[in-house]
Protein backbone atom coordinates (compact mmCIF):
# COMPACT_ATOMS: atom_id res chain seq x y z
CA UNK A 1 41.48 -20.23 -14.35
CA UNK A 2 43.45 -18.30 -11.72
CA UNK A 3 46.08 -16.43 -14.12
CA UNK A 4 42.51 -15.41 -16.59
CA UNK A 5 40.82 -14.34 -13.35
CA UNK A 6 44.47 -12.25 -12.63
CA UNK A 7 44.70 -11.21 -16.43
CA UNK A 8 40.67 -9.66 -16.89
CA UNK A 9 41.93 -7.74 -13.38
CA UNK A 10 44.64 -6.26 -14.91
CA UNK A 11 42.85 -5.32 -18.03
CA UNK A 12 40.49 -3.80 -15.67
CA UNK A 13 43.03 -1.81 -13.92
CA UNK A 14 44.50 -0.28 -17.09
CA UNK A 15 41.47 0.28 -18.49
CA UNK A 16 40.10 2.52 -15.31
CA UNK A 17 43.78 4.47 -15.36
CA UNK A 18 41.63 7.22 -17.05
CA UNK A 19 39.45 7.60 -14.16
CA UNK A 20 41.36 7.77 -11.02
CA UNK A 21 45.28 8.11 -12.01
CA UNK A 22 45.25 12.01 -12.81
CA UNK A 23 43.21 13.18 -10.07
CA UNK A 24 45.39 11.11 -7.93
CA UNK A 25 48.34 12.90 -8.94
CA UNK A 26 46.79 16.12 -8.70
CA UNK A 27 46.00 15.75 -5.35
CA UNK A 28 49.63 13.86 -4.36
CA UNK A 29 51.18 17.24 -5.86
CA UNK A 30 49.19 19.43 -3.62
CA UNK A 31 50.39 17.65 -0.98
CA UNK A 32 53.75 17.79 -1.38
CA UNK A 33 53.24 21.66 -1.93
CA UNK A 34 51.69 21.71 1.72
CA UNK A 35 53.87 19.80 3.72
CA UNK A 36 58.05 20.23 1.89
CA UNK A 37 58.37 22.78 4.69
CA UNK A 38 56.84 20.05 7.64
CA UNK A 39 55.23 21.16 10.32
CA UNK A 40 56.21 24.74 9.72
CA UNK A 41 53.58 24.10 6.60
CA UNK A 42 50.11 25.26 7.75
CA UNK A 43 47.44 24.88 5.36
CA UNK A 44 44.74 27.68 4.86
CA UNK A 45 42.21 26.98 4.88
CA UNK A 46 42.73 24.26 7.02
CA UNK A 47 42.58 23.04 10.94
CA UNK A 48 44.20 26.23 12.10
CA UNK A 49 42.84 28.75 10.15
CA UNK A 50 39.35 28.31 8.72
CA UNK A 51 37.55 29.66 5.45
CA UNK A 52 36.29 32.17 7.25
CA UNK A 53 39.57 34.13 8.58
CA UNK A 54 41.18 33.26 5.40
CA UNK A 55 40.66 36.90 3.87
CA UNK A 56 41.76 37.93 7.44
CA UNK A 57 45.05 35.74 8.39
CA UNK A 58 46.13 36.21 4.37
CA UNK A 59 45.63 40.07 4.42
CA UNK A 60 47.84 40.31 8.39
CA UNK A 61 51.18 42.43 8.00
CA UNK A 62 52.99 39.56 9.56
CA UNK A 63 52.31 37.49 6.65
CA UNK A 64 54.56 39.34 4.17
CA UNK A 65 57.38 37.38 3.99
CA UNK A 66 58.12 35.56 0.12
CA UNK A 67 60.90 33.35 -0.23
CA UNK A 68 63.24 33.78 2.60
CA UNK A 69 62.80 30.65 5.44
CA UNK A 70 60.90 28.34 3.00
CA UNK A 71 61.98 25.07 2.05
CA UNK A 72 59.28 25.36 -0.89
CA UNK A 73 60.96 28.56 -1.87
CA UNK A 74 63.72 26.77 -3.30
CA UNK A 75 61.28 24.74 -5.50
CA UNK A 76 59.57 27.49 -7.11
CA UNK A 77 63.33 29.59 -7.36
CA UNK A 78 64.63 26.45 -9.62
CA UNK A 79 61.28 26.41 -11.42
CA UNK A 80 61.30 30.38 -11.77
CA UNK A 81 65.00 30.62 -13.17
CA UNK A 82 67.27 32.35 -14.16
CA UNK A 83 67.05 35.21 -11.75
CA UNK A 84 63.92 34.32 -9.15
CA UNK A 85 65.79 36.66 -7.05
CA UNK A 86 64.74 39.36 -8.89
CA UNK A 87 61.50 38.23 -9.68
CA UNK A 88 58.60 40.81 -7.77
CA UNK A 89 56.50 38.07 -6.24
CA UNK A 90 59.95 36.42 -4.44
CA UNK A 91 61.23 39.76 -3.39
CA UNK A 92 61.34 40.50 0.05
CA UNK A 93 59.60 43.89 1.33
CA UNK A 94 62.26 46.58 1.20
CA UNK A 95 63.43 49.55 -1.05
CA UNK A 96 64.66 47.06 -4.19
CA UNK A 97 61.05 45.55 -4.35
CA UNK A 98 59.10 49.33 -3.93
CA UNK A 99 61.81 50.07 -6.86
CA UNK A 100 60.78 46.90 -8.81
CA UNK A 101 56.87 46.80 -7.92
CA UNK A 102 56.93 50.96 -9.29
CA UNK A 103 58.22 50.26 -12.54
CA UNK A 104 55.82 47.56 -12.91
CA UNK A 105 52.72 49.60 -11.88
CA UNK A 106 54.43 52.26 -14.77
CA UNK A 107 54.38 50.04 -17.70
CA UNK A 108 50.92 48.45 -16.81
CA UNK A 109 49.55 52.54 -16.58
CA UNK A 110 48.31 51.99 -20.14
CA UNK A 111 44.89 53.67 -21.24
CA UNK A 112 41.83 51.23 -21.88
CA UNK A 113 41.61 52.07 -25.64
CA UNK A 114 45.30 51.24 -25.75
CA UNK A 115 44.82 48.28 -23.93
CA UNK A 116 42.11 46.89 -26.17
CA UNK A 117 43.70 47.91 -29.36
CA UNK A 118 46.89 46.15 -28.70
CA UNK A 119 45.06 43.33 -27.63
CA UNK A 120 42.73 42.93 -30.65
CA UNK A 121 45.82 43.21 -33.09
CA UNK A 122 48.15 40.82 -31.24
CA UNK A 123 45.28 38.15 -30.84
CA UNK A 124 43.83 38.55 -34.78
CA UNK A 125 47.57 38.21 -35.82
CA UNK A 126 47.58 35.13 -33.85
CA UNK A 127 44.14 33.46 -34.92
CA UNK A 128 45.71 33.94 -39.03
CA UNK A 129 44.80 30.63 -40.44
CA UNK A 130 43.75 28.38 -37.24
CA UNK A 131 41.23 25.66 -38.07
CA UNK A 132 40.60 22.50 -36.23
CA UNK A 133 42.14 20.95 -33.31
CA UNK A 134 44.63 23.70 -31.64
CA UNK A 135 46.22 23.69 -28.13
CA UNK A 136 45.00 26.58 -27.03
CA UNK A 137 47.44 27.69 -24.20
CA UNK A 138 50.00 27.17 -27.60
CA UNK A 139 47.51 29.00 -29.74
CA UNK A 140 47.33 32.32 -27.20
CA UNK A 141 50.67 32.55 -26.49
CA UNK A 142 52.70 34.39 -28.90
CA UNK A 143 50.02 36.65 -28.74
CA UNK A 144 50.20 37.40 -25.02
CA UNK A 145 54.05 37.58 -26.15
CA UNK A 146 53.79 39.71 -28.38
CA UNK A 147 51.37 41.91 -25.84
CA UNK A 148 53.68 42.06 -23.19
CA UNK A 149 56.69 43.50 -25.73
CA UNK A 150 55.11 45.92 -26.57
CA UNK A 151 54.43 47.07 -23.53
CA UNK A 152 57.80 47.01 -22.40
CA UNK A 153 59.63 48.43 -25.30
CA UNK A 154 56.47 50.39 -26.77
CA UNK A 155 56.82 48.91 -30.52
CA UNK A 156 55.81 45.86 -32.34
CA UNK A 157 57.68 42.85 -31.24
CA UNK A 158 59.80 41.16 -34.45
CA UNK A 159 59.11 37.53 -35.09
CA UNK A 160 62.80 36.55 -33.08
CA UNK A 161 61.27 38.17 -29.95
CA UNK A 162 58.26 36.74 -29.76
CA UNK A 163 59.75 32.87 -29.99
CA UNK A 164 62.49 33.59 -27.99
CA UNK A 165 59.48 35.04 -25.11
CA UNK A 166 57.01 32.47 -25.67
CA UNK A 167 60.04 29.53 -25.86
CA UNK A 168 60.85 31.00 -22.70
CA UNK A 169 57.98 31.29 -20.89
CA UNK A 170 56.23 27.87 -22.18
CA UNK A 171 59.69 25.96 -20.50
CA UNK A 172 59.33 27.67 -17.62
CA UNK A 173 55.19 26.17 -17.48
CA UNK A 174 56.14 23.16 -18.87
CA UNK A 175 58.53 22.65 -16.11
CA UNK A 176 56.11 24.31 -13.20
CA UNK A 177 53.37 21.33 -14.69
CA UNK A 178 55.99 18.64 -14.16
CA UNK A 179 55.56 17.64 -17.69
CA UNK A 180 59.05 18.46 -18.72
CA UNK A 181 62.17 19.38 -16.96
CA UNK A 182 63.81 22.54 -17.93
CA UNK A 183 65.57 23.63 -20.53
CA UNK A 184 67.64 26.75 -19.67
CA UNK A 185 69.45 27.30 -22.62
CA UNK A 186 65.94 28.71 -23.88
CA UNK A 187 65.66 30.87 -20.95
CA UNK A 188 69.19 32.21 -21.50
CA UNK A 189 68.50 33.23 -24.70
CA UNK A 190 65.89 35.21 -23.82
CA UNK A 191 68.19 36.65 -20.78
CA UNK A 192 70.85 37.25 -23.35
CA UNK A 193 68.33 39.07 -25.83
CA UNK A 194 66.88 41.52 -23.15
CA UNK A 195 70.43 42.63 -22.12
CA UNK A 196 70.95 43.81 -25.24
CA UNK A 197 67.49 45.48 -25.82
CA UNK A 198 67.31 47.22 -22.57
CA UNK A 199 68.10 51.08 -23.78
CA UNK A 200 65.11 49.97 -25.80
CA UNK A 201 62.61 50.06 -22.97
CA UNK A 202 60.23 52.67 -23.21
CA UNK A 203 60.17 53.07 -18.84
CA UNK A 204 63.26 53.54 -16.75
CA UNK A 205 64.02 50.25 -14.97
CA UNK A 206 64.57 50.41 -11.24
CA UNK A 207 67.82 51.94 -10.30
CA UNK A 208 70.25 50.34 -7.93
CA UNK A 209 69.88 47.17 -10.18
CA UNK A 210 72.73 46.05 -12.83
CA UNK A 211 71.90 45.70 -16.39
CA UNK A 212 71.70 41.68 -15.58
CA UNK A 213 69.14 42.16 -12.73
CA UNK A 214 67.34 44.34 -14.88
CA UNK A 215 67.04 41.77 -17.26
CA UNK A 216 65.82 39.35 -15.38
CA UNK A 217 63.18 41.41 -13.81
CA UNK A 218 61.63 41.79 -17.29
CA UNK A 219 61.86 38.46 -18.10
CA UNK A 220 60.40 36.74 -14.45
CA UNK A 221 57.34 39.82 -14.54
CA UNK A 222 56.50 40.05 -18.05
CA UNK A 223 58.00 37.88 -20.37
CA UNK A 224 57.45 34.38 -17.87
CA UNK A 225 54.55 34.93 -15.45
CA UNK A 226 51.98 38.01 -17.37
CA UNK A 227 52.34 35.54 -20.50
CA UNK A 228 51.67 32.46 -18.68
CA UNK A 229 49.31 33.09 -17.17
CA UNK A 230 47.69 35.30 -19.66
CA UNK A 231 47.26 32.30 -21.78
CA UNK A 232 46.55 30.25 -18.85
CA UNK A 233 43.42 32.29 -18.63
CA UNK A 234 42.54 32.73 -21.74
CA UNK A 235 42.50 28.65 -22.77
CA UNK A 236 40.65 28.30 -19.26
CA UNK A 237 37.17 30.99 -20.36
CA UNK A 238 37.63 29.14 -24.14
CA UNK A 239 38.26 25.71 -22.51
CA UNK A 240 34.69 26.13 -20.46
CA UNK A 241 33.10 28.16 -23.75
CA UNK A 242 33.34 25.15 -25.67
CA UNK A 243 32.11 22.64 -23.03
CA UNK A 244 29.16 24.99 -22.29
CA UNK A 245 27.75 25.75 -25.57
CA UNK A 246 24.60 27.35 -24.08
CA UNK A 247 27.04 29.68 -22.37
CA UNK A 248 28.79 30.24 -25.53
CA UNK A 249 26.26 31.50 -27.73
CA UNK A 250 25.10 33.94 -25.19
CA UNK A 251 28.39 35.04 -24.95
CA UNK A 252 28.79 35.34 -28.56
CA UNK A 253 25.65 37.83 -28.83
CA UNK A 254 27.51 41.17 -27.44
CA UNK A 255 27.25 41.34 -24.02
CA UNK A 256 30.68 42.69 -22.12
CA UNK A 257 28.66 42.00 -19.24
CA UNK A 258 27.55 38.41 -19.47
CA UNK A 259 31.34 37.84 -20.61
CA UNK A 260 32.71 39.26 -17.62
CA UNK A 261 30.24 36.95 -15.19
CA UNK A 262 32.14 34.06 -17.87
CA UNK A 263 35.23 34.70 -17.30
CA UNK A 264 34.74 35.58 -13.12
CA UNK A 265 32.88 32.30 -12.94
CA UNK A 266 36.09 30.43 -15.13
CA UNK A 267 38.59 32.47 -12.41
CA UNK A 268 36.41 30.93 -9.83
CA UNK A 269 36.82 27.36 -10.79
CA UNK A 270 40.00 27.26 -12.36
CA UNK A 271 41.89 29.93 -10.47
CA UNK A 272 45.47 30.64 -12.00
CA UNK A 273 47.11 30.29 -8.45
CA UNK A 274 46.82 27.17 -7.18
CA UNK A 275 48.87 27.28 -3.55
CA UNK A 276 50.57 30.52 -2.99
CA UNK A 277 52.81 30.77 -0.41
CA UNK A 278 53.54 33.55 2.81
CA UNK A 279 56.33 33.43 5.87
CA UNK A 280 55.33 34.78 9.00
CA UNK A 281 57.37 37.59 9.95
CA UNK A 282 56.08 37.68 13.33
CA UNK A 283 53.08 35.81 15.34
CA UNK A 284 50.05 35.94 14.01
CA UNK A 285 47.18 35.36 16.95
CA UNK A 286 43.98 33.74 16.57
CA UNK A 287 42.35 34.01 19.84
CA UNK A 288 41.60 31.30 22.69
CA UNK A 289 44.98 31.30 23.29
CA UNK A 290 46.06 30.00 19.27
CA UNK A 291 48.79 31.74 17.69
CA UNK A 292 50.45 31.29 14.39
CA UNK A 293 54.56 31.67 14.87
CA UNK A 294 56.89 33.47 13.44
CA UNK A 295 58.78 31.73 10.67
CA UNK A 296 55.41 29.70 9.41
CA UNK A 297 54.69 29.36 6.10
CA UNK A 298 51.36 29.89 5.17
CA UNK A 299 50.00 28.18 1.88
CA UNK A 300 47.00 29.70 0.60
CA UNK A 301 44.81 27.09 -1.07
CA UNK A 302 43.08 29.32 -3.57
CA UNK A 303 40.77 26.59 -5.40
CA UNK A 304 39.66 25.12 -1.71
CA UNK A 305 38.59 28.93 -1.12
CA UNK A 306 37.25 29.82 -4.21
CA UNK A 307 34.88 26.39 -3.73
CA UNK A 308 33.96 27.36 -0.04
CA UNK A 309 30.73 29.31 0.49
CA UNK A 310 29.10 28.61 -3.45
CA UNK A 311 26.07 26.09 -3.42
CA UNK A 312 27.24 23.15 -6.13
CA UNK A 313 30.78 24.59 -6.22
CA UNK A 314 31.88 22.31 -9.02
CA UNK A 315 29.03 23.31 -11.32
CA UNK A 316 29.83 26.27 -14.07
CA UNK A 317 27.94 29.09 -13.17
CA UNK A 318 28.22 32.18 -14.49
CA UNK A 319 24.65 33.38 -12.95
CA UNK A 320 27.15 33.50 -9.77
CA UNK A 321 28.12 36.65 -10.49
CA UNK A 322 25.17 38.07 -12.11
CA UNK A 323 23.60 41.68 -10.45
CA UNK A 324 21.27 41.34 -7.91
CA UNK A 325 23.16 38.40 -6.42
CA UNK A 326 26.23 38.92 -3.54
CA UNK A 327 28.93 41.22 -3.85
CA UNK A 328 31.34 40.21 -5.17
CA UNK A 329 33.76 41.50 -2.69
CA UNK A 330 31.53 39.00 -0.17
CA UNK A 331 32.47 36.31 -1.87
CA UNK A 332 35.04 33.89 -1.90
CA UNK A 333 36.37 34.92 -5.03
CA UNK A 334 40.23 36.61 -5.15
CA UNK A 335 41.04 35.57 -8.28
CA UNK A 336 44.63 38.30 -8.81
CA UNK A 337 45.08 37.59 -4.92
CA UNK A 338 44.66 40.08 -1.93
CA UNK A 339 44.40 43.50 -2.14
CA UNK A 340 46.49 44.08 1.60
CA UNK A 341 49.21 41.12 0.51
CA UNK A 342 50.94 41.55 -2.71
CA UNK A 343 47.76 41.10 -5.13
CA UNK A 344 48.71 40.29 -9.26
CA UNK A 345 49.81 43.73 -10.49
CA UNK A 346 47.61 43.84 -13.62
CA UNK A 347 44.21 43.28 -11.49
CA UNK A 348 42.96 46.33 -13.88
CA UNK A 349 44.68 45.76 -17.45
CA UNK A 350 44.30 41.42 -17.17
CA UNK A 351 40.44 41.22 -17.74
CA UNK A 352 40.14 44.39 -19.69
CA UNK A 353 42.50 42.14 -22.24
CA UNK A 354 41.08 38.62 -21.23
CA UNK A 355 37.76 39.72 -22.89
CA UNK A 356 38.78 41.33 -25.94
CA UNK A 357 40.75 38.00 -26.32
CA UNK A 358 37.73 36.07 -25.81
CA UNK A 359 35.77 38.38 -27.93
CA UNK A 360 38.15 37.99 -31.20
CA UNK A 361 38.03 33.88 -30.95
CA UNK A 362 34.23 34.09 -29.98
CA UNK A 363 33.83 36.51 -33.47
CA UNK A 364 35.70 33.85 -35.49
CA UNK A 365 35.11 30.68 -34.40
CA UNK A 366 32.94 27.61 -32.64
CA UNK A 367 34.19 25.97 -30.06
CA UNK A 368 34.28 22.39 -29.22
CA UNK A 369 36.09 20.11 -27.05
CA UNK A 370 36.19 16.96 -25.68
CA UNK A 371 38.94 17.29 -23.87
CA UNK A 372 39.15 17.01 -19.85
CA UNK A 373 39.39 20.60 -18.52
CA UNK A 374 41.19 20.94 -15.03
CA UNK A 375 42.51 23.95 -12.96
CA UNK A 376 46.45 22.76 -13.81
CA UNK A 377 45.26 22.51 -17.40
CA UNK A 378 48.55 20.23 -18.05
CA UNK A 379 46.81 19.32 -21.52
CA UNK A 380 47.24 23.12 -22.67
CA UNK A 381 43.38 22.91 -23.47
CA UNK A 382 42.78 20.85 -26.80
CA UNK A 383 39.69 22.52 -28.12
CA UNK A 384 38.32 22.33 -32.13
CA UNK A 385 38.15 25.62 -33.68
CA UNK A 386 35.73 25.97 -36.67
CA UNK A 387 35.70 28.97 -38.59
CA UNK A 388 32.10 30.48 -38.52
CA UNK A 389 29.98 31.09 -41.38
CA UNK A 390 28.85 34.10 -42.26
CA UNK A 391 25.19 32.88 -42.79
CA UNK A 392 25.59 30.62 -39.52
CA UNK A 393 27.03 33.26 -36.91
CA UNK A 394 25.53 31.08 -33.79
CA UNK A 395 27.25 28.05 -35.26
CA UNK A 396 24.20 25.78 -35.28
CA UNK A 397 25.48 24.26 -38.45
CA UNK A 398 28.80 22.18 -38.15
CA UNK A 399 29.75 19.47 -40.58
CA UNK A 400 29.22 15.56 -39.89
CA UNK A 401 33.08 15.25 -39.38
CA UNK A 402 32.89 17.12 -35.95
CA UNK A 403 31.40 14.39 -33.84
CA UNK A 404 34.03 11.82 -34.98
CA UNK A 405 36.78 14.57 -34.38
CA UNK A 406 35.37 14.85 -30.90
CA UNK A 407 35.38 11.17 -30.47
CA UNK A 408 39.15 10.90 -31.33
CA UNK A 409 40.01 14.18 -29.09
CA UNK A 410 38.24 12.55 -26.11
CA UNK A 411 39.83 9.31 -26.57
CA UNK A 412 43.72 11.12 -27.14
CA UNK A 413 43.32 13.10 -23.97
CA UNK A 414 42.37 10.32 -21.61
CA UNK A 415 45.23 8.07 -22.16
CA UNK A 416 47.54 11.05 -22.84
CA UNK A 417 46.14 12.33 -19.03
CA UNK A 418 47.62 8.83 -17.76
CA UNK A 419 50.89 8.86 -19.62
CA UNK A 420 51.05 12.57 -18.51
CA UNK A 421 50.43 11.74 -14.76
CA UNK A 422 52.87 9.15 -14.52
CA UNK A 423 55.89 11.77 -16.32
CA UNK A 424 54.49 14.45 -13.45
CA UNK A 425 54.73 11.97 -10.96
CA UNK A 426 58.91 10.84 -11.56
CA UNK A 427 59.65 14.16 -12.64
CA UNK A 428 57.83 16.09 -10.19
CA UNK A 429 60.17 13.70 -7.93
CA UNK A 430 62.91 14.14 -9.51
CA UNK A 431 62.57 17.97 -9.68
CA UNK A 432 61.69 18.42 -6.00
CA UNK A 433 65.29 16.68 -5.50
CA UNK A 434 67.68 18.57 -7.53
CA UNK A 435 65.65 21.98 -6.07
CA UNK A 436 66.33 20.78 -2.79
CA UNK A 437 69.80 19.44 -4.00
CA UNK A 438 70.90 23.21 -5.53
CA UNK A 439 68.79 25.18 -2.37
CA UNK A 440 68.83 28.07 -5.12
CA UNK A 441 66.62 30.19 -2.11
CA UNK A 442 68.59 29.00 0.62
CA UNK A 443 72.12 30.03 -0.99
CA UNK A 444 70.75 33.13 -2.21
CA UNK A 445 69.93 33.99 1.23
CA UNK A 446 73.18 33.24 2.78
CA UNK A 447 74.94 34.97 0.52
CA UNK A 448 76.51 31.89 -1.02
CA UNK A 449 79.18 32.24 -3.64
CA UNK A 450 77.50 29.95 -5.61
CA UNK A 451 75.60 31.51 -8.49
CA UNK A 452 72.03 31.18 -9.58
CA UNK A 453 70.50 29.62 -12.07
């Protein structure tokens, strides 16, 4: 009697994993993010520093330092590599990074029409012949690959370019998810490739850099983090089209404006920067007597902010953002980060591309999915595409196969979310060792002789 009692509890167990064993994870991984450094690791918001001096605290000149004093530095350098030093969101303020951050703001000065051309052709290319159940961060990004050549070298990218970018810059997620370790001998490829093609580039690089370090700025700025998180973004708006099919066939009807309240709304709840981290360059006072020191470091909780302030903050809302409601500079909404504190530089060209993204899958296809849809999105966003019929353009008919397809999609991701959670659980471990282990930051710092990778 006692081992069938201890049996149905164990069947019990495994059968809730589902439920509770992702979200656990989740959360365990945040925490590790706020507290590698100890108590030099102050939350915001948090106890110290409230949602309301957020904005405030984040935007302060003494919070501008990146990668130097951080113990979680070194994790994001060995997730970031080869060449996080040269990366522009781990530079430290000086002349190299105004040389770096310059160049940047150059090749993202493209003209709207350009902008919506190139991303109209690189998405259609990339939608050739899709049907049914796609990944969609997989789906999206060769073409964000193929965007971001383009704008570097000003021609169309050949086939061997646009696998050796999106190789590269999938790893590189992969590895930032904890769902695989790395694999740099795809990263070096793509290092080895851009060497060669740099009298290609259509912008002169920043001088006082070798060929190497101009390399790897190219790669770490555009060819790693604009087509991440490009894709990122775009699987998040189709990810919450598909689960919000009223949304989706207003969407569908024409309206740039309803889209862009979409895809604010999808920034909102799944914001592409999850904890981004600042050192304190000097104190930082808070009144009554409360000061933040020099050498803190400051992680920014963006999806804590972002759910601050917003009646039923886990609904999806895109009314949010409709006119006649607040501001949006009132709100707690920063979606490509501060404007006084390093802010993403394509704030402009990002959702002028986002929604002619959108727009091309929304044209050709209805969504479905079934699929769990979080902010970390470590599923890469399994969503059935079904071309639409030209006599059915709000894709009210779909054939009697889809709910079974469904059924099978939502049954795949839950126990792949529990395998999933329990490889980012020993290899988040594992990888927050050997980062500490290598102190790729640290060394870099102290000028060891040791090189980086």
């Amino acid at each position: 009697m006692l081992t069938a009692l201890w049996v149905a509890a164990a069947v019990a167990v495994v059968i809730s994993l589902p439920r509770w064993l992702p979200g656990r994870v989740v959360a365990l991984r945040g925490w590790v993010f706020t507290r590698i450094n100890g108590e030099e690791s102050i939350p915001v918001p948090g106890e110290l520093v409230g949602v309301d001096r957020f904005r405030e605290v984040y935007s302060h000149p003494a919070a501008s330092g990146r990668s130097k004093g951080a113990a979680l530095s070194d994790l994001f350098w060995y997730w970031l590599s080869p060449g996080p030093e040269m990366h522009q969101e781990h530079l430290e303020a000086g002349e190299r990074y105004e040389a770096v951050a310059l160049t940047t703001r150059r090749i993202l000065s493209v003209p709207r029409a350009r902008i919506e051309e190139l991303t109209r052709r690189c998405v259609t290319r990339a939608l050739e012949g899709t049907a049914g159940v796609v990944r969609l961060r997989d789906l999206m990004m060769p073409a964000w690959a193929e965007f971001s050549y383009e704008l570097v070298f000003g021609e169309p990218c050949p086939p061997r370019a646009r696998d050796l970018i999106a190789g590269n810059a999938d790893d590189v997620v992969t590895a930032l998810k904890c769902c695989g370790l790395r694999h740099m001998d795809r990263r070096d490829r793509l290092t080895v490739y851009l060497l060669e093609a740099l009298p290609r580039v259509r912008h002169e690089l920043p001088a006082g850099l070798t060929a190497r370090e101009q390399a790897l700025y190219l790669q770490g700025a555009f060819f790693n983090t604009a087509v991440v998180q490009m894709s990122e973004a775009t699987a998040h708006v189709l990810m919450a089209l598909a689960q919000h099919r009223d949304v989706q066939a207003r969407a569908r009807a024409g309206d740039d404006r309803y889209l862009d309240q979409v895809i604010s709304e999808t920034l909102r709840l799944y914001p592409l920067f999850g904890i981004a981290h600042r050192i304190t360059k000097g104190d930082i006072p808070l009144g009554d007597g409360v000061t933040i020191p020099a050498g803190s470091v400051l992680c920014f909780d963006y999806p804590a902010f972002h759910r601050a302030g917003f009646p039923d903050p886990d609904r999806f809302d895109p009314g949010r953002f409709a006119p006649g409601h607040a501001p949006i500079r009132e709100l707690n909404h920063i979606p490509f980060g501060m404007p006084g504190n390093r802010p993403c530089p394509a704030w402009r060209l990002a959702p002028l591309a986002l929604r002619v993204a959108v727009r091309e899958v929304l044209r050709a296809y209805d969504l479905d999915t079934a699929a769990s849809h979080t902010r970390s999105l470590p599923n890469r966003g399994p969503c059935l595409l079904t071309p639409l019929d030209p006599g059915d353009p709000a894709g009210v008919r779909r054939g009697p196969g889809r709910r079974l397809t469904l059924l099978s999609m939502r049954f795949r991701d839950r126990w792949e979310d529990v395998w999933r959670s329990l490889v980012q659980l020993v290899l988040g471990t594992y990888m927050v060792w050997d980062a500490r282990r290598l102190r790729l930051c640290e060394r870099h710092f102290s000028h060891d002789a040791h090189p980086v990778r």
